[in-house]
PDB file of N, CA and C in Angstrom:
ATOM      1  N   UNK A   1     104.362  99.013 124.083  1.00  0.00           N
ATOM      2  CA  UNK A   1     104.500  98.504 122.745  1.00  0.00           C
ATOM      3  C   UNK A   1     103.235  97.717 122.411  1.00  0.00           C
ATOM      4  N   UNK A   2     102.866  97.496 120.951  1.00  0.00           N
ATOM      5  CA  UNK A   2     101.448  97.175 120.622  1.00  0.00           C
ATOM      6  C   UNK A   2     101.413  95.566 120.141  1.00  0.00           C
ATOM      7  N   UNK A   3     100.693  94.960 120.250  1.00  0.00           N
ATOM      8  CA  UNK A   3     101.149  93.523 120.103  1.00  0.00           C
ATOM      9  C   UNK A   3     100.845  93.718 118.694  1.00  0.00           C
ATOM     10  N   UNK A   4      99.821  94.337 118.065  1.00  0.00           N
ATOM     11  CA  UNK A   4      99.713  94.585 116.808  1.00  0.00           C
ATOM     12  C   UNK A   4      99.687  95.509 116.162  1.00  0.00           C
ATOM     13  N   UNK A   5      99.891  95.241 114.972  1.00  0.00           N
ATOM     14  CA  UNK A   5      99.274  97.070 113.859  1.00  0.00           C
ATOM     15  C   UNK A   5      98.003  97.234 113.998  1.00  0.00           C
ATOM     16  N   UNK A   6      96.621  96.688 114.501  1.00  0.00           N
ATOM     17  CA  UNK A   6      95.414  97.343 114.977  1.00  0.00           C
ATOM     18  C   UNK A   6      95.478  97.862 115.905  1.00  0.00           C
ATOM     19  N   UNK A   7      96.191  97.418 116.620  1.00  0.00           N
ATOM     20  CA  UNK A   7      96.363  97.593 118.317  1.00  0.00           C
ATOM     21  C   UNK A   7      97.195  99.452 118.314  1.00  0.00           C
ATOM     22  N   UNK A   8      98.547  99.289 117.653  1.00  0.00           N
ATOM     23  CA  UNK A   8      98.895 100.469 117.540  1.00  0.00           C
ATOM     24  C   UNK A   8      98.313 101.582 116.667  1.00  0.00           C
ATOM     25  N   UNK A   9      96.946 101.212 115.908  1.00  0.00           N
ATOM     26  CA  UNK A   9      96.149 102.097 114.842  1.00  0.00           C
ATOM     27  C   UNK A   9      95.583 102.763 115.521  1.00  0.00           C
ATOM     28  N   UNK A  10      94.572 102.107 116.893  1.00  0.00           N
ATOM     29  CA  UNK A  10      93.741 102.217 117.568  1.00  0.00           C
ATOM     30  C   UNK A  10      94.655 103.211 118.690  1.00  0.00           C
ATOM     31  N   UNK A  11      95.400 102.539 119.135  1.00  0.00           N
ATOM     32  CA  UNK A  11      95.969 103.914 120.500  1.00  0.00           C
ATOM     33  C   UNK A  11      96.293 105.148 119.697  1.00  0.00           C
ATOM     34  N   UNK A  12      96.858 105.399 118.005  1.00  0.00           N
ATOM     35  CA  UNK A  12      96.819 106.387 117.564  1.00  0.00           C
ATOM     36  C   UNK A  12      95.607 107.225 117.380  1.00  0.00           C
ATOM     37  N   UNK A  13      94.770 106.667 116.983  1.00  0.00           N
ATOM     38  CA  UNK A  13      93.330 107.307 116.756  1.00  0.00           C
ATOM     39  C   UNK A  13      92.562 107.745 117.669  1.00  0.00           C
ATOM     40  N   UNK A  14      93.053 106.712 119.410  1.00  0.00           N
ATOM     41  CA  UNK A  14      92.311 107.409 120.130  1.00  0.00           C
ATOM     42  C   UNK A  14      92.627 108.161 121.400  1.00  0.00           C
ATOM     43  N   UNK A  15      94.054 107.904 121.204  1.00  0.00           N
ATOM     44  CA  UNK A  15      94.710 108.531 122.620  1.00  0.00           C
ATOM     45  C   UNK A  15      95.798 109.771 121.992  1.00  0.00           C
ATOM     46  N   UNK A  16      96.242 109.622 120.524  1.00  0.00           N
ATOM     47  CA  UNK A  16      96.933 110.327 119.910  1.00  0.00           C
ATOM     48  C   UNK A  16      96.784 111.669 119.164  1.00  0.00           C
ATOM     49  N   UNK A  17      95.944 111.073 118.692  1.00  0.00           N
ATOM     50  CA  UNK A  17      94.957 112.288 117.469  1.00  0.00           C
ATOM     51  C   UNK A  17      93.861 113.655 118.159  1.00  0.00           C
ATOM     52  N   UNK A  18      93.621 112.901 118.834  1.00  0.00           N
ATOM     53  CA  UNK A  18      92.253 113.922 119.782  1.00  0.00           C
ATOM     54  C   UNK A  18      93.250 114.978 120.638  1.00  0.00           C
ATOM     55  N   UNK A  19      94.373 114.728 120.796  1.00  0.00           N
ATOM     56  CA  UNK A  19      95.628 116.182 121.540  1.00  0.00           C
ATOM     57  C   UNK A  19      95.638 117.557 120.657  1.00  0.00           C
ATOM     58  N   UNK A  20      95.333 118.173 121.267  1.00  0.00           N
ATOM     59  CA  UNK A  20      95.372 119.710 120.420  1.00  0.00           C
ATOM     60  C   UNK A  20      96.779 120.141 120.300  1.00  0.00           C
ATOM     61  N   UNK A  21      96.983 120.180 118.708  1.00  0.00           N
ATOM     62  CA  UNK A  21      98.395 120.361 118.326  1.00  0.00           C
ATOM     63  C   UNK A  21      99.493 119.152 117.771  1.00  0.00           C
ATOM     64  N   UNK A  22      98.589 118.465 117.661  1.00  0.00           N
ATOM     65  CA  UNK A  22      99.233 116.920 116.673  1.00  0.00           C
ATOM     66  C   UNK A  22      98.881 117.306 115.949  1.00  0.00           C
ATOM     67  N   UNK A  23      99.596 117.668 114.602  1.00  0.00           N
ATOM     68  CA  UNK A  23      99.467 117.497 113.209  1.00  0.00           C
ATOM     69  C   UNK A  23      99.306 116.321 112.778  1.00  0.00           C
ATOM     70  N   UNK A  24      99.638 115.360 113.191  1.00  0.00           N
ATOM     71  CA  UNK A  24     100.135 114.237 112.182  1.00  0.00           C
ATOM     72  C   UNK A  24     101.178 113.124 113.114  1.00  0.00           C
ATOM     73  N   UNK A  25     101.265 112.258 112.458  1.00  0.00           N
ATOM     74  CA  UNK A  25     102.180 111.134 113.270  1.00  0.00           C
ATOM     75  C   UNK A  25     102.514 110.226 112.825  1.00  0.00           C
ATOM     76  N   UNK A  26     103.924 109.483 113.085  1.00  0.00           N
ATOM     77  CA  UNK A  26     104.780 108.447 112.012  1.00  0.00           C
ATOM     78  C   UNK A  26     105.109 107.087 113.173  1.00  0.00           C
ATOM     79  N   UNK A  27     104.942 105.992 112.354  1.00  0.00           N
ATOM     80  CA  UNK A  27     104.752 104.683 113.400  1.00  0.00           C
ATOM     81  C   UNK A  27     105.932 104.110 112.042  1.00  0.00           C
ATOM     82  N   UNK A  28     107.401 103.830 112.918  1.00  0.00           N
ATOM     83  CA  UNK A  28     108.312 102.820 112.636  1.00  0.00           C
ATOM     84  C   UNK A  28     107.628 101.145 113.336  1.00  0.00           C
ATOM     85  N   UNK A  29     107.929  99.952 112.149  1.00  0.00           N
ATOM     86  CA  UNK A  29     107.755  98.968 113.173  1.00  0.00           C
ATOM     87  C   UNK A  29     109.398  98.075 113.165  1.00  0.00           C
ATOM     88  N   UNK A  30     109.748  98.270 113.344  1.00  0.00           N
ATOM     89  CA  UNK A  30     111.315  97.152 113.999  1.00  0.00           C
ATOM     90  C   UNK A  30     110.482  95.108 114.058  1.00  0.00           C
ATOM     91  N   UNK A  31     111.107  94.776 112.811  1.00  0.00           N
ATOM     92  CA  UNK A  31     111.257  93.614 112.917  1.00  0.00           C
ATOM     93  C   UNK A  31     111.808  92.566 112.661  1.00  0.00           C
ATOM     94  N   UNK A  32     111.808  91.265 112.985  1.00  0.00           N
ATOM     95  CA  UNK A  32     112.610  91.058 113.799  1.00  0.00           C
ATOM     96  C   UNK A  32     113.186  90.144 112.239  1.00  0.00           C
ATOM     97  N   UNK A  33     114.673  89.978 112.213  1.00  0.00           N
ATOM     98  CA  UNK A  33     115.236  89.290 110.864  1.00  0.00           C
ATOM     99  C   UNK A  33     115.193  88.053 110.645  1.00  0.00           C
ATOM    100  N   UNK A  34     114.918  87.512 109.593  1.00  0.00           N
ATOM    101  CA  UNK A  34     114.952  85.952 109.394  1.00  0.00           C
ATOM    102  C   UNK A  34     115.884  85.570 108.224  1.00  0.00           C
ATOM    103  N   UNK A  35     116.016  86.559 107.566  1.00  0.00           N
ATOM    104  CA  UNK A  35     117.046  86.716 106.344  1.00  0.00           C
ATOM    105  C   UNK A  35     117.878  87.671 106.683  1.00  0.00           C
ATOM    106  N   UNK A  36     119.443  87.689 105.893  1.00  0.00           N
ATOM    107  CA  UNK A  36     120.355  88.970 106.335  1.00  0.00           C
ATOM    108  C   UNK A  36     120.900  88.393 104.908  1.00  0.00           C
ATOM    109  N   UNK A  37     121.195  89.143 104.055  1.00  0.00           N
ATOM    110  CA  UNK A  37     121.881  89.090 102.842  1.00  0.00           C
ATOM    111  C   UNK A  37     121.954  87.899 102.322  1.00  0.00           C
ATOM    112  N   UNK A  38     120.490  87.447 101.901  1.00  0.00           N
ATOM    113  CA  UNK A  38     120.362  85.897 101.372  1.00  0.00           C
ATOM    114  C   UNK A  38     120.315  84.549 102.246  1.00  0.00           C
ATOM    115  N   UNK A  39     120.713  84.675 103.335  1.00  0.00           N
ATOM    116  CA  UNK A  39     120.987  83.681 104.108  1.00  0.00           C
ATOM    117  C   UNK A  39     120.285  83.890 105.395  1.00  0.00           C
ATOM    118  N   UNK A  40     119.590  82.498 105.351  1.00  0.00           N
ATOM    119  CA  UNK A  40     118.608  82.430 106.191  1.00  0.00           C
ATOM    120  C   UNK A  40     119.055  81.851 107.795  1.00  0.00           C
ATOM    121  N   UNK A  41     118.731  83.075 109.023  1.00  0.00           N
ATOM    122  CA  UNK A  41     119.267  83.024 109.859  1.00  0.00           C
ATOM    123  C   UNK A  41     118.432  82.085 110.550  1.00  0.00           C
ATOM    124  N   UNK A  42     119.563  81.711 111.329  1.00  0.00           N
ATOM    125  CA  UNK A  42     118.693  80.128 112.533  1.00  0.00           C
ATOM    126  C   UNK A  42     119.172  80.698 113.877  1.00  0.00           C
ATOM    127  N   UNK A  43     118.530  80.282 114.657  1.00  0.00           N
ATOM    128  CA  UNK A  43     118.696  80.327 116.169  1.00  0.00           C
ATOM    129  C   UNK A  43     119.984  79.956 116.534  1.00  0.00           C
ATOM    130  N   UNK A  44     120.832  80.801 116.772  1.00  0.00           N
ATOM    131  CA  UNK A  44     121.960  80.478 117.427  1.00  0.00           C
ATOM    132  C   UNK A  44     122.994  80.565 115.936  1.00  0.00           C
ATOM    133  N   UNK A  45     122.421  80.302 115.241  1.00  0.00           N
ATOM    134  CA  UNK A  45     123.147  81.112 113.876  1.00  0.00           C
ATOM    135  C   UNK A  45     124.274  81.763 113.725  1.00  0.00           C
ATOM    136  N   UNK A  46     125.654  81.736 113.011  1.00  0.00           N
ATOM    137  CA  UNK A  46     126.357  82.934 112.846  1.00  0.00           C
ATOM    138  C   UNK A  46     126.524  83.233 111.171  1.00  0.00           C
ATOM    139  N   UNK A  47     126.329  84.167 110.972  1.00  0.00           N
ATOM    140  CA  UNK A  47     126.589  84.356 109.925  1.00  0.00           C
ATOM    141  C   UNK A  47     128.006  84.778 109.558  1.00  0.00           C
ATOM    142  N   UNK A  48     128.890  84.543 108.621  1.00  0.00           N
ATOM    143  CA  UNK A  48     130.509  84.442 108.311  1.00  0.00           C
ATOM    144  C   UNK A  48     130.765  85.480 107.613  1.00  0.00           C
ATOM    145  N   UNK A  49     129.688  86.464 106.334  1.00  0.00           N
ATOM    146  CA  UNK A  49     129.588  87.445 105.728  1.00  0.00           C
ATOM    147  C   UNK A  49     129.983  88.468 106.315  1.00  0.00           C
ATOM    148  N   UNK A  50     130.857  89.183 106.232  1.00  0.00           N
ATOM    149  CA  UNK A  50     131.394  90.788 106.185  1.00  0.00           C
ATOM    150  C   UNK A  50     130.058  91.743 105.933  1.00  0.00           C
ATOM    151  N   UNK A  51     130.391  92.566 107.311  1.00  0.00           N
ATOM    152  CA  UNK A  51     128.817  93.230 106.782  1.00  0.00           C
ATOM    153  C   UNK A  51     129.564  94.641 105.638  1.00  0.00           C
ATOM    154  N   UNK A  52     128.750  94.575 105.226  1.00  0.00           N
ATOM    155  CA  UNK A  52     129.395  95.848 103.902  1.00  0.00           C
ATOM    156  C   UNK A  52     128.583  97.359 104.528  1.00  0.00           C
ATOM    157  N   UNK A  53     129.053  98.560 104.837  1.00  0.00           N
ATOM    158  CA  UNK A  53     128.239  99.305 105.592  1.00  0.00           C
ATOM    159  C   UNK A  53     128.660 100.647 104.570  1.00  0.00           C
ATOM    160  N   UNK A  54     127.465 101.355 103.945  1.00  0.00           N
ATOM    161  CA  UNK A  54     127.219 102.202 103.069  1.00  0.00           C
ATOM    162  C   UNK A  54     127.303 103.895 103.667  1.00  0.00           C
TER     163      UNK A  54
END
Protein backbone atom coordinates (compact mmCIF):
# COMPACT_ATOMS: atom_id res chain seq x y z
CA UNK A 1 0.00 0.00 0.00
CA UNK A 2 1.30 3.61 -0.95
CA UNK A 3 1.72 6.08 1.78
CA UNK A 4 0.71 8.50 -0.90
CA UNK A 5 -1.07 9.46 -4.21
CA UNK A 6 2.60 10.26 -5.67
CA UNK A 7 3.84 7.33 -4.27
CA UNK A 8 0.99 5.18 -5.88
CA UNK A 9 1.29 7.47 -9.36
CA UNK A 10 4.81 6.56 -9.50
CA UNK A 11 4.60 2.55 -8.91
CA UNK A 12 1.82 2.92 -11.67
CA UNK A 13 3.95 4.58 -14.20
CA UNK A 14 6.77 2.59 -13.49
CA UNK A 15 6.24 -0.87 -12.52
CA UNK A 16 2.61 -0.91 -14.05
CA UNK A 17 2.42 0.66 -17.40
CA UNK A 18 5.72 -0.64 -19.06
CA UNK A 19 3.82 -4.63 -18.89
CA UNK A 20 2.86 -5.62 -22.33
CA UNK A 21 -0.87 -5.85 -22.35
CA UNK A 22 -2.05 -3.20 -19.73
CA UNK A 23 -4.41 -1.15 -21.36
CA UNK A 24 -5.10 1.03 -18.74
CA UNK A 25 -5.63 0.99 -14.90
CA UNK A 26 -8.06 2.16 -12.02
CA UNK A 27 -6.69 3.21 -8.40
CA UNK A 28 -9.69 3.14 -5.62
CA UNK A 29 -8.40 5.08 -2.46
CA UNK A 30 -10.45 3.86 0.85
CA UNK A 31 -10.57 6.55 3.38
CA UNK A 32 -10.75 6.69 6.39
CA UNK A 33 -14.34 8.54 7.92
CA UNK A 34 -14.55 11.51 10.04
CA UNK A 35 -18.14 12.31 9.19
CA UNK A 36 -21.06 9.61 8.71
CA UNK A 37 -24.38 11.34 8.00
CA UNK A 38 -23.64 14.79 9.48
CA UNK A 39 -22.17 13.75 12.58
CA UNK A 40 -18.88 14.02 13.36
CA UNK A 41 -17.26 10.79 14.47
CA UNK A 42 -14.80 10.71 17.60
CA UNK A 43 -12.63 8.02 18.74
CA UNK A 44 -14.46 5.56 20.45
CA UNK A 45 -17.62 7.21 19.14
CA UNK A 46 -21.01 5.51 18.61
CA UNK A 47 -23.15 6.71 16.47
CA UNK A 48 -27.22 6.04 17.47
CA UNK A 49 -28.46 6.68 13.66
CA UNK A 50 -30.06 3.74 11.80
CA UNK A 51 -28.01 3.17 8.90
CA UNK A 52 -30.56 3.54 5.93
CA UNK A 53 -29.11 1.01 3.17
CA UNK A 54 -30.23 1.70 -0.58
Amino acid sequence: MGNSMHEIADFVTQKLAPIEGVRGTMTHFLLKKYKEDGEILEDGGKNERQPVIL
